[in-house]
N, C-alpha and C. Protein backbone atom coordinates (compact mmCIF):
# COMPACT_ATOMS: atom_id res chain seq x y z
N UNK A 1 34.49 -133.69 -14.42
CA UNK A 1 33.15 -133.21 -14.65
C UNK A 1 32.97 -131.78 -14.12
N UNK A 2 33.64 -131.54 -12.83
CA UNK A 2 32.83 -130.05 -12.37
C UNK A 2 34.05 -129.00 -13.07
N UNK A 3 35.11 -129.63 -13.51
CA UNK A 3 35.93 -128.54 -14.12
C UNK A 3 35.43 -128.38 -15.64
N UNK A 4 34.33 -129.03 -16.22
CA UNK A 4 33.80 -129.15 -17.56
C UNK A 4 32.60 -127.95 -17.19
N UNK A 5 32.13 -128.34 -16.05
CA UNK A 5 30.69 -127.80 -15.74
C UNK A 5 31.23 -126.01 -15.33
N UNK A 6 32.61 -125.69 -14.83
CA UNK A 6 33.05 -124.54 -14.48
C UNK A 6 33.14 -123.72 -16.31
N UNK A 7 33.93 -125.04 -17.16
CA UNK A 7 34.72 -123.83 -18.35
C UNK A 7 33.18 -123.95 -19.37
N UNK A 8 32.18 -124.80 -19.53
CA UNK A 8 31.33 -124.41 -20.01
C UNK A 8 29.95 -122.84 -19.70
N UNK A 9 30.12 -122.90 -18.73
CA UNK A 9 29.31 -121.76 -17.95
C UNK A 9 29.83 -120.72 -18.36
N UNK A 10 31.31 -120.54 -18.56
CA UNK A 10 31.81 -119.13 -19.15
C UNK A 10 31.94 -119.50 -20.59
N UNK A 11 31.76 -120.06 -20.78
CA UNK A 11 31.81 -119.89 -22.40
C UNK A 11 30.42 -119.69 -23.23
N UNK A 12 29.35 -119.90 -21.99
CA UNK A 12 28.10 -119.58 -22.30
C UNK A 12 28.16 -118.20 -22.26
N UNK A 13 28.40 -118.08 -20.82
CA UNK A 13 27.83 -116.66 -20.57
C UNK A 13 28.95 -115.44 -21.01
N UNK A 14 29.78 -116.17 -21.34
CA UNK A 14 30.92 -115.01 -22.45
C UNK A 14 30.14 -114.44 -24.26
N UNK A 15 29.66 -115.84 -24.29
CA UNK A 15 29.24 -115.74 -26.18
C UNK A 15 28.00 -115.12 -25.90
N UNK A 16 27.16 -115.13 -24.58
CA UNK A 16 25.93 -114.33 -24.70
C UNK A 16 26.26 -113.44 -24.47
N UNK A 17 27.28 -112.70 -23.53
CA UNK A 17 26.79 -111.49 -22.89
C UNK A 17 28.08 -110.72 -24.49
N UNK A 18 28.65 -111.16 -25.37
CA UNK A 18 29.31 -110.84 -26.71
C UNK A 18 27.94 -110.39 -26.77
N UNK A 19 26.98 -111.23 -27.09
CA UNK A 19 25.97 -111.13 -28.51
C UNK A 19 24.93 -110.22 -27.83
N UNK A 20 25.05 -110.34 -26.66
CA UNK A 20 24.53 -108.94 -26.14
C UNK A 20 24.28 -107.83 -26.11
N UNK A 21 26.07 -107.38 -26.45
CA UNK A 21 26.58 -106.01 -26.63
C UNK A 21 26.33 -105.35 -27.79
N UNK A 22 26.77 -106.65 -28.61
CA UNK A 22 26.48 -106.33 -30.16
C UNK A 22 25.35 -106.24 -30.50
N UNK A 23 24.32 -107.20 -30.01
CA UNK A 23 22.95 -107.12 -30.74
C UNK A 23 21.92 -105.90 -30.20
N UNK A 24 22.57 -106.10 -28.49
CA UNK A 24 21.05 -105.43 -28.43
C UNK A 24 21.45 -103.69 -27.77
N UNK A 25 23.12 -103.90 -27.11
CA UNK A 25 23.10 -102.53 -26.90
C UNK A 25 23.09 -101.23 -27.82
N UNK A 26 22.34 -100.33 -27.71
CA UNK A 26 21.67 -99.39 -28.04
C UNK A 26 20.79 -99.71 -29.12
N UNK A 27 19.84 -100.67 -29.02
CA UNK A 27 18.84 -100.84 -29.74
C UNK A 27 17.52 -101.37 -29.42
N UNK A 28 16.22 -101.52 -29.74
CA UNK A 28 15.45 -101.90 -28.93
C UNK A 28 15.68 -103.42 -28.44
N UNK A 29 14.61 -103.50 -27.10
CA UNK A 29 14.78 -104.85 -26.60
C UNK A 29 14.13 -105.67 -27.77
N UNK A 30 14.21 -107.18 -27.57
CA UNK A 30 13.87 -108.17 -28.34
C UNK A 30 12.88 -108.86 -27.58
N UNK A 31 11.94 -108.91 -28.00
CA UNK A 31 10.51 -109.57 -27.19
C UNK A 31 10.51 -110.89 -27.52
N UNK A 32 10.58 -111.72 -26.99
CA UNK A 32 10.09 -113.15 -26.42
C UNK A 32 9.28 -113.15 -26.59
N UNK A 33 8.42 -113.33 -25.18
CA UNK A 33 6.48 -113.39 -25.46
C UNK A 33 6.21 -112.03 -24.62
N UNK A 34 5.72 -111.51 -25.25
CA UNK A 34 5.29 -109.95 -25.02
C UNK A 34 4.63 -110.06 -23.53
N UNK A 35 5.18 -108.61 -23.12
CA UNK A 35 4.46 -108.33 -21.23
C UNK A 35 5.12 -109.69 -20.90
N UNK A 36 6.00 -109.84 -20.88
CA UNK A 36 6.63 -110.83 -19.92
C UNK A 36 8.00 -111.49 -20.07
N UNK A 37 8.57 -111.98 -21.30
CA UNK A 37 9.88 -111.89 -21.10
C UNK A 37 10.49 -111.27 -22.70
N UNK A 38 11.53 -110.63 -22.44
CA UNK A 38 12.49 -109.96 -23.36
C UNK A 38 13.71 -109.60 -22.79
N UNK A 39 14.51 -109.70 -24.49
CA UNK A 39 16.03 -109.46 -24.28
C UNK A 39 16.57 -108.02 -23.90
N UNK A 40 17.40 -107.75 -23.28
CA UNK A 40 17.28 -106.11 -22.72
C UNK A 40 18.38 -105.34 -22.12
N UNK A 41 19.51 -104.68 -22.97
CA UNK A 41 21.14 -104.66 -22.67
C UNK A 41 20.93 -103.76 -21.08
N UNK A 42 21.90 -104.33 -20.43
CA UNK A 42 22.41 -103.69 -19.06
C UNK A 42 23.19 -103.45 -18.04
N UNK A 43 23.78 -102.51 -18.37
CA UNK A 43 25.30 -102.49 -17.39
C UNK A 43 25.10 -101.99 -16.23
N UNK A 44 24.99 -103.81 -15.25
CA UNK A 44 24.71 -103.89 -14.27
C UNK A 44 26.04 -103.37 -13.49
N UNK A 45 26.47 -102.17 -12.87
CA UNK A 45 27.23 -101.53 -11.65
C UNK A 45 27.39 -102.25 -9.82
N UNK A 46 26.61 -102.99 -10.14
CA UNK A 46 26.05 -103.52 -8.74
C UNK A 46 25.94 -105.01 -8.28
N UNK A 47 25.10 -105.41 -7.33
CA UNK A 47 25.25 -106.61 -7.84
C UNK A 47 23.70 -107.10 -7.57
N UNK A 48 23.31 -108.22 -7.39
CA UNK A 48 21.50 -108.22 -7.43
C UNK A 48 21.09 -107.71 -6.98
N UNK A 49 19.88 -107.42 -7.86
CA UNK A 49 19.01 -106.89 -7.49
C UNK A 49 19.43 -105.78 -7.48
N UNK A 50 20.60 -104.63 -7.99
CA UNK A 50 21.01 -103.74 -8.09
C UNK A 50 21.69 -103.03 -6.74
N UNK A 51 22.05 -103.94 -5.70
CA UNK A 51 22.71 -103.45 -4.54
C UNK A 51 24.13 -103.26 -4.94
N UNK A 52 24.82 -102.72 -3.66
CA UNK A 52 25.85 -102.06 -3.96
C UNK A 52 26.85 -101.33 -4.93
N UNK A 53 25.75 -100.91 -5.82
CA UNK A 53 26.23 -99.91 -7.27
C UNK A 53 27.20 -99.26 -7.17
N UNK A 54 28.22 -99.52 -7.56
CA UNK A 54 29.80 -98.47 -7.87
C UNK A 54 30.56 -98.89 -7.32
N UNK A 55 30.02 -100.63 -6.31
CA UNK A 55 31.17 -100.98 -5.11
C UNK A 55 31.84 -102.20 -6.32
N UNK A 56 32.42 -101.71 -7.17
CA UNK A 56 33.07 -102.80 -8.23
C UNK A 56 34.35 -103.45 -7.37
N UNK A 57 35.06 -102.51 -6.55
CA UNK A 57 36.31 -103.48 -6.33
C UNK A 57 36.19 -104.43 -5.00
N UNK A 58 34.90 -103.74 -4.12
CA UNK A 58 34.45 -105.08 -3.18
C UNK A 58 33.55 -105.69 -3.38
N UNK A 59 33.09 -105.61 -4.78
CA UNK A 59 32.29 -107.23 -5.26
C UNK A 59 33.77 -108.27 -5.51
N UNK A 60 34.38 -107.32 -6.37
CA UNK A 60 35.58 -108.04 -6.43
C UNK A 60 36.23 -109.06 -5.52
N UNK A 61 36.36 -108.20 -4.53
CA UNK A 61 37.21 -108.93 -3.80
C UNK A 61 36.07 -110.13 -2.81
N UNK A 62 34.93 -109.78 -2.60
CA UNK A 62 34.20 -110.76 -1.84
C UNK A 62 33.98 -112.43 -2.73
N UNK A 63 33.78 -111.78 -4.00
CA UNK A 63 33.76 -112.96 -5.35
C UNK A 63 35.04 -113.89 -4.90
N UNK A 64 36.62 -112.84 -4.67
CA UNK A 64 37.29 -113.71 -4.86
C UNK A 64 37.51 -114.51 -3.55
N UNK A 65 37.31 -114.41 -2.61
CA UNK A 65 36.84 -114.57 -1.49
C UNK A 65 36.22 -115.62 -1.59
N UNK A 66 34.82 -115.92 -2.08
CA UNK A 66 34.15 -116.60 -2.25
C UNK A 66 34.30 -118.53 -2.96
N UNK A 67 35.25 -117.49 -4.23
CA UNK A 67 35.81 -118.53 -4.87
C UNK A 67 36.63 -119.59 -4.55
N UNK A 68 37.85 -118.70 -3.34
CA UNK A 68 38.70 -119.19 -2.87
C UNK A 68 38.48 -120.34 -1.96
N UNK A 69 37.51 -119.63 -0.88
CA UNK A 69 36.78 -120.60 -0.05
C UNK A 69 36.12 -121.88 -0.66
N UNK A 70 35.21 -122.05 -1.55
CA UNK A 70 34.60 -122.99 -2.13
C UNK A 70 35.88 -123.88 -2.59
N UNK A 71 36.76 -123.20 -2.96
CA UNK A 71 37.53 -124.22 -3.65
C UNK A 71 38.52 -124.75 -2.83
N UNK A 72 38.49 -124.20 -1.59
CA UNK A 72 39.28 -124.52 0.02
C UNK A 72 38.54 -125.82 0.70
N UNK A 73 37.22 -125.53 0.87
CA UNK A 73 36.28 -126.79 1.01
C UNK A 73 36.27 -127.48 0.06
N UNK A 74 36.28 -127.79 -1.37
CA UNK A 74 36.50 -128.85 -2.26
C UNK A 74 37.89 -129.54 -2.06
N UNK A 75 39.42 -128.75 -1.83
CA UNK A 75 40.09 -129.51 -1.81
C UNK A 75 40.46 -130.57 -0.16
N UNK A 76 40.16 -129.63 0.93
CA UNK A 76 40.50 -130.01 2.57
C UNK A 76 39.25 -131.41 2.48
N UNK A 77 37.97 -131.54 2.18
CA UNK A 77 36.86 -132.13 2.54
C UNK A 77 36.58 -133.17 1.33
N UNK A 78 37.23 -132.92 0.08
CA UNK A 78 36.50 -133.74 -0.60
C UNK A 78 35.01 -134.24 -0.86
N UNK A 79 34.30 -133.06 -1.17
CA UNK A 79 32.88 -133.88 -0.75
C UNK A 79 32.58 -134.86 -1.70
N UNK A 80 32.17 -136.40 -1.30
CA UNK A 80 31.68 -137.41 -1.87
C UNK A 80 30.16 -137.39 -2.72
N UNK A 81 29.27 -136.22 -2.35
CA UNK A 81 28.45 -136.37 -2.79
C UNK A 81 28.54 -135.63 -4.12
N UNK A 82 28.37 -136.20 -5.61
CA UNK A 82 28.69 -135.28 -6.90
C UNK A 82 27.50 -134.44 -6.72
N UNK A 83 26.42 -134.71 -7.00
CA UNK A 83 25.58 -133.20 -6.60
C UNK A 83 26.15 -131.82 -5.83
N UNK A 84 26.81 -132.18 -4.77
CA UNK A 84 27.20 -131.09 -4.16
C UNK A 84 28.28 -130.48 -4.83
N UNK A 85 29.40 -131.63 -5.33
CA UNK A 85 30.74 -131.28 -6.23
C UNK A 85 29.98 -130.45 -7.35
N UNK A 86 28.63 -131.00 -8.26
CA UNK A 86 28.07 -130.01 -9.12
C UNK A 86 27.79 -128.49 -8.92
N UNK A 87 26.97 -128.58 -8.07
CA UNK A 87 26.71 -127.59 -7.37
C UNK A 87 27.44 -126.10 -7.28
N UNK A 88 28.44 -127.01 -6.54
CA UNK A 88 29.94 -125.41 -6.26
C UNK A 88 30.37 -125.32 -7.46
N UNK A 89 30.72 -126.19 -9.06
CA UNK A 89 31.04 -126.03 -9.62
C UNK A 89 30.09 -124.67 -10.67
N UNK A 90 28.96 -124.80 -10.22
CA UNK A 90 27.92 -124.45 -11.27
C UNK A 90 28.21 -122.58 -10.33
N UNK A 91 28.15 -122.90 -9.10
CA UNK A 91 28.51 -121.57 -8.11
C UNK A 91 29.77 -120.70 -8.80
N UNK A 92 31.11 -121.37 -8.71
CA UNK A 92 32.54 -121.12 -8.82
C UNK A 92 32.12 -120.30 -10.30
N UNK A 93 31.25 -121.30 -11.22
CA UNK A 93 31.39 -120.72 -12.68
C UNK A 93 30.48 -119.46 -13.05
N UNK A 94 29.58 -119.31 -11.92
CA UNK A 94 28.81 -118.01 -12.33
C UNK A 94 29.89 -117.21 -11.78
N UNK A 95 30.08 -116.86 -10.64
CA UNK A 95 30.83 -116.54 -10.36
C UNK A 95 31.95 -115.73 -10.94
N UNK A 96 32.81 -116.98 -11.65
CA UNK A 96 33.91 -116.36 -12.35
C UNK A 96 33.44 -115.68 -13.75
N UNK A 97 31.93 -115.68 -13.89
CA UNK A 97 31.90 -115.37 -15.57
C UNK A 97 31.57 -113.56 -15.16
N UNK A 98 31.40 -113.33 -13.65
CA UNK A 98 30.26 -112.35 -13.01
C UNK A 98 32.01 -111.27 -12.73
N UNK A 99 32.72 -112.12 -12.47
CA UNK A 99 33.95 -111.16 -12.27
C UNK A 99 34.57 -111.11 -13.26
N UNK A 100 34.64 -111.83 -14.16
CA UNK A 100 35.44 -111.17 -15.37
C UNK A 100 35.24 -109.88 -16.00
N UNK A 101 33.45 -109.93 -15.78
CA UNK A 101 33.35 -108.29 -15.85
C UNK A 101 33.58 -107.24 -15.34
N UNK A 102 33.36 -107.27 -14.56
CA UNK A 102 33.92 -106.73 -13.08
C UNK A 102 35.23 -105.67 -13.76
N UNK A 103 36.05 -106.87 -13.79
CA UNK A 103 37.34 -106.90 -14.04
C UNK A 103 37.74 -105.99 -15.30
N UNK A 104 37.23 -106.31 -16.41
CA UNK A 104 37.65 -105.94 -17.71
C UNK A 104 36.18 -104.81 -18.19
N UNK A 105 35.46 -105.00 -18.04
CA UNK A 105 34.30 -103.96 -18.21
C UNK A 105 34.18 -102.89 -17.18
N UNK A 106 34.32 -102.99 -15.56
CA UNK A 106 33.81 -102.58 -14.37
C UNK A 106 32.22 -102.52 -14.60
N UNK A 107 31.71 -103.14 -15.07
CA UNK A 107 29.87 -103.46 -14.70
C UNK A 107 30.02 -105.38 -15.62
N UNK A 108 28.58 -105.36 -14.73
CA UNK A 108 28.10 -106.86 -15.59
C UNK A 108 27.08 -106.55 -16.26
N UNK A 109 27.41 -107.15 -17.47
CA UNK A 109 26.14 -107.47 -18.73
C UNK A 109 24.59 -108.19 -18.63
N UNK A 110 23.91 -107.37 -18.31
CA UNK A 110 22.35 -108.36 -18.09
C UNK A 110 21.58 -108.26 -19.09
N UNK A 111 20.97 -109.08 -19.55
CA UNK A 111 20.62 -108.92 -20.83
C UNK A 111 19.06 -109.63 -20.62
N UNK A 112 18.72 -110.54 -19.57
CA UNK A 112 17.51 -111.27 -19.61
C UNK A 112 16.23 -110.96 -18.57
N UNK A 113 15.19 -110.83 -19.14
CA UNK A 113 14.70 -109.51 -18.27
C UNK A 113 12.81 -110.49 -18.49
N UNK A 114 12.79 -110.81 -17.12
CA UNK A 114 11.49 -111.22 -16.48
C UNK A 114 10.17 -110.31 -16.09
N UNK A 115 9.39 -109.64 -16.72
CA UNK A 115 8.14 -108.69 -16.47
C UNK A 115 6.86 -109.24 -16.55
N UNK A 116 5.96 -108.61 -16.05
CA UNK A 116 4.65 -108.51 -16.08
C UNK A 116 3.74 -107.35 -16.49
N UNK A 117 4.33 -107.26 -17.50
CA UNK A 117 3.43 -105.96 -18.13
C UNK A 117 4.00 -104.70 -17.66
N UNK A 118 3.81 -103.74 -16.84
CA UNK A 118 4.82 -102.33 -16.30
C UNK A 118 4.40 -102.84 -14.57
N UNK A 119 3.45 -104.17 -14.42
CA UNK A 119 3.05 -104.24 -13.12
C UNK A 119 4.18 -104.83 -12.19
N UNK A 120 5.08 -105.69 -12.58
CA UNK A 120 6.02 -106.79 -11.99
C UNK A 120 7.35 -106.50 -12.83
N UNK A 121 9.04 -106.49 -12.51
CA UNK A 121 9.94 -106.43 -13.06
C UNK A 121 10.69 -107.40 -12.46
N UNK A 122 10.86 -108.13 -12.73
CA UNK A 122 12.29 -109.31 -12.02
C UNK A 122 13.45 -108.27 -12.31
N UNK A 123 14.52 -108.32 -11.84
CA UNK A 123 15.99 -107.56 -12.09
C UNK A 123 16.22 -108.02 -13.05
N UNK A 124 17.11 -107.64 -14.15
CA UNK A 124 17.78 -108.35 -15.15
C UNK A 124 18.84 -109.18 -14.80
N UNK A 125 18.97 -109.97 -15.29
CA UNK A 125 20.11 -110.97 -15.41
C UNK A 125 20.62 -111.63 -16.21
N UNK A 126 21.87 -112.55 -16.06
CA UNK A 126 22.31 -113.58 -17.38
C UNK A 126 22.89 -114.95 -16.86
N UNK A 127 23.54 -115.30 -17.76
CA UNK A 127 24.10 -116.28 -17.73
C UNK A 127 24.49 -116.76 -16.55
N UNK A 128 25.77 -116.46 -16.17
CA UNK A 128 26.05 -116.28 -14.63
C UNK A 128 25.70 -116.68 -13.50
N UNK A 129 24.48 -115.47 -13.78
CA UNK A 129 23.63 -115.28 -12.52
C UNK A 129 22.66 -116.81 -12.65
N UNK A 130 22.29 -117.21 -13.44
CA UNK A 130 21.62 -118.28 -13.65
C UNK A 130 22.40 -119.26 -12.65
N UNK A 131 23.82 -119.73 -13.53
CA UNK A 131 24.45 -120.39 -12.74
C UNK A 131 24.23 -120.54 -11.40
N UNK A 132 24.57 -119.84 -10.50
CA UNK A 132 24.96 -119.27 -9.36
C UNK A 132 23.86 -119.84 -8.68
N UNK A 133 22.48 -119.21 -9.26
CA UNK A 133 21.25 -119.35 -8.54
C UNK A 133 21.23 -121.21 -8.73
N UNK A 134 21.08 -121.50 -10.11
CA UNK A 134 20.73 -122.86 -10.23
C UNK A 134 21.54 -123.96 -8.97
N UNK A 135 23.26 -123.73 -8.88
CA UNK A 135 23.97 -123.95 -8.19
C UNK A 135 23.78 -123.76 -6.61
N UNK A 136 23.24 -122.88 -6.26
CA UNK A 136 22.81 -122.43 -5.05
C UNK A 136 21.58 -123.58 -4.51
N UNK A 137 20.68 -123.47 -5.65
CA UNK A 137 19.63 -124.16 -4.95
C UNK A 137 20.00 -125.47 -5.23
N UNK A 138 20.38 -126.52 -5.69
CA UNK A 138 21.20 -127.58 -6.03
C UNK A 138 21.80 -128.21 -4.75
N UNK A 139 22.43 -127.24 -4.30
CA UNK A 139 23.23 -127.20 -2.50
C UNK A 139 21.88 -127.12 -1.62
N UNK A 140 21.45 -126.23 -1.66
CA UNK A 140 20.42 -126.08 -0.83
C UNK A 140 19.39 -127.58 -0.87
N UNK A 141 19.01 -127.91 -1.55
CA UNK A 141 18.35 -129.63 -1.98
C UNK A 141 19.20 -130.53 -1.40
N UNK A 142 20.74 -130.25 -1.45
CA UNK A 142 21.38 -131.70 -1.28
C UNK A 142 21.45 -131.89 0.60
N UNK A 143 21.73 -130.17 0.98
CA UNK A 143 21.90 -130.22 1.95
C UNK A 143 20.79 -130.60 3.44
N UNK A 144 19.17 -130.36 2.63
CA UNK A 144 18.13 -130.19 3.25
C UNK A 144 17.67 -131.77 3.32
N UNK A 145 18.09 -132.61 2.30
CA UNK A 145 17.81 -133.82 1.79
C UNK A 145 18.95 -134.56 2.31
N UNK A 146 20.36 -134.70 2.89
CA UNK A 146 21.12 -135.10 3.05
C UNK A 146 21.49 -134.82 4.79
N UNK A 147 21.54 -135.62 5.82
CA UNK A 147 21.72 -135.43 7.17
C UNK A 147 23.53 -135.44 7.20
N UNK A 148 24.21 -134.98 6.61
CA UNK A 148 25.84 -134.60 6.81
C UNK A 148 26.82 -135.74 6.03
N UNK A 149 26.02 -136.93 5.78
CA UNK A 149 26.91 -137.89 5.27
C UNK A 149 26.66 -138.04 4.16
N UNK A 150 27.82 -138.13 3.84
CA UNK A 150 28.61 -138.06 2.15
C UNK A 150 29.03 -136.41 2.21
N UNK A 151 29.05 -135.50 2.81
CA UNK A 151 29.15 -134.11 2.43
C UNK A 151 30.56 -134.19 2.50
N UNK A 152 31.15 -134.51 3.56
CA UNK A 152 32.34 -134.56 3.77
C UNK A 152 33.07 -136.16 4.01
């Protein structure tokens, strides 16, 4: 299951951030529901929220870092609880969809873009980043809801 939940996440966020490039870079954005969400090409340099711009090879390496570890605690600990096994999986797969760009582009593709008229801008984001977050808080629930047993 979480190796299904890892190769689907990039195959999402591969065919979007494709249809991305093609559809929307250098052309106007694509409006959703107007003053508030639209599609919107962006070669993100950085990483949320637009921090560390141009530091491509130590996102790199902290990603892989990251990866490594998670998947260091999945194999030493086994965690019993599948939520949590979901979880890192949904993590591992933003993740890896967030460095492939990295890698082969040097920026990430954001394409999904949260506003409030010119008053409010969420950062852009995609696929990935979805993951990651969804995954994040997933852990965060199991862990706040769960007193240590079944984790390990």
């Amino acid at each position: 299951m979480e190796l299904i939940i890892i190769i689907l996440v990039n195959i999402i966020d591969r065919f979007s951030k494709i249809w991305a490039l093609k559809t929307l870079k250098d052309n106007n954005d694509v409006v959703i529901i107007k003053n508030i969400f639209s599609l919107s090409y962006l070669e993100n340099r950085g990483a949320a929220w637009g921090i560390f711009q141009g530091k491509t090879n130590f996102l790199l390496v902290i990603t892989i870092f990251v990866i490594i570890g998670i998947i260091y605690f999945i194999f030493k600990y086994k965690p019993k609880n599948k939520l949590i096994r979901i979880s890192l999986s949904f993590i591992i797969g933003g993740a890896i969809g967030n460095m492939y760009d990295r890698l082969v582009n040097k920026y990430v593709v954001d394409f999904i873009y949260f506003h409030y008229k010119d008053v409010y801008s969420f950062p852009t984001f995609n696929v990935a980043d979805m993951s990651v977050v969804v995954g994040t808080i997933l852990l965060a629930l199991c862990l706040l809801k769960d007193d240590n047993n079944g984790i390990l």
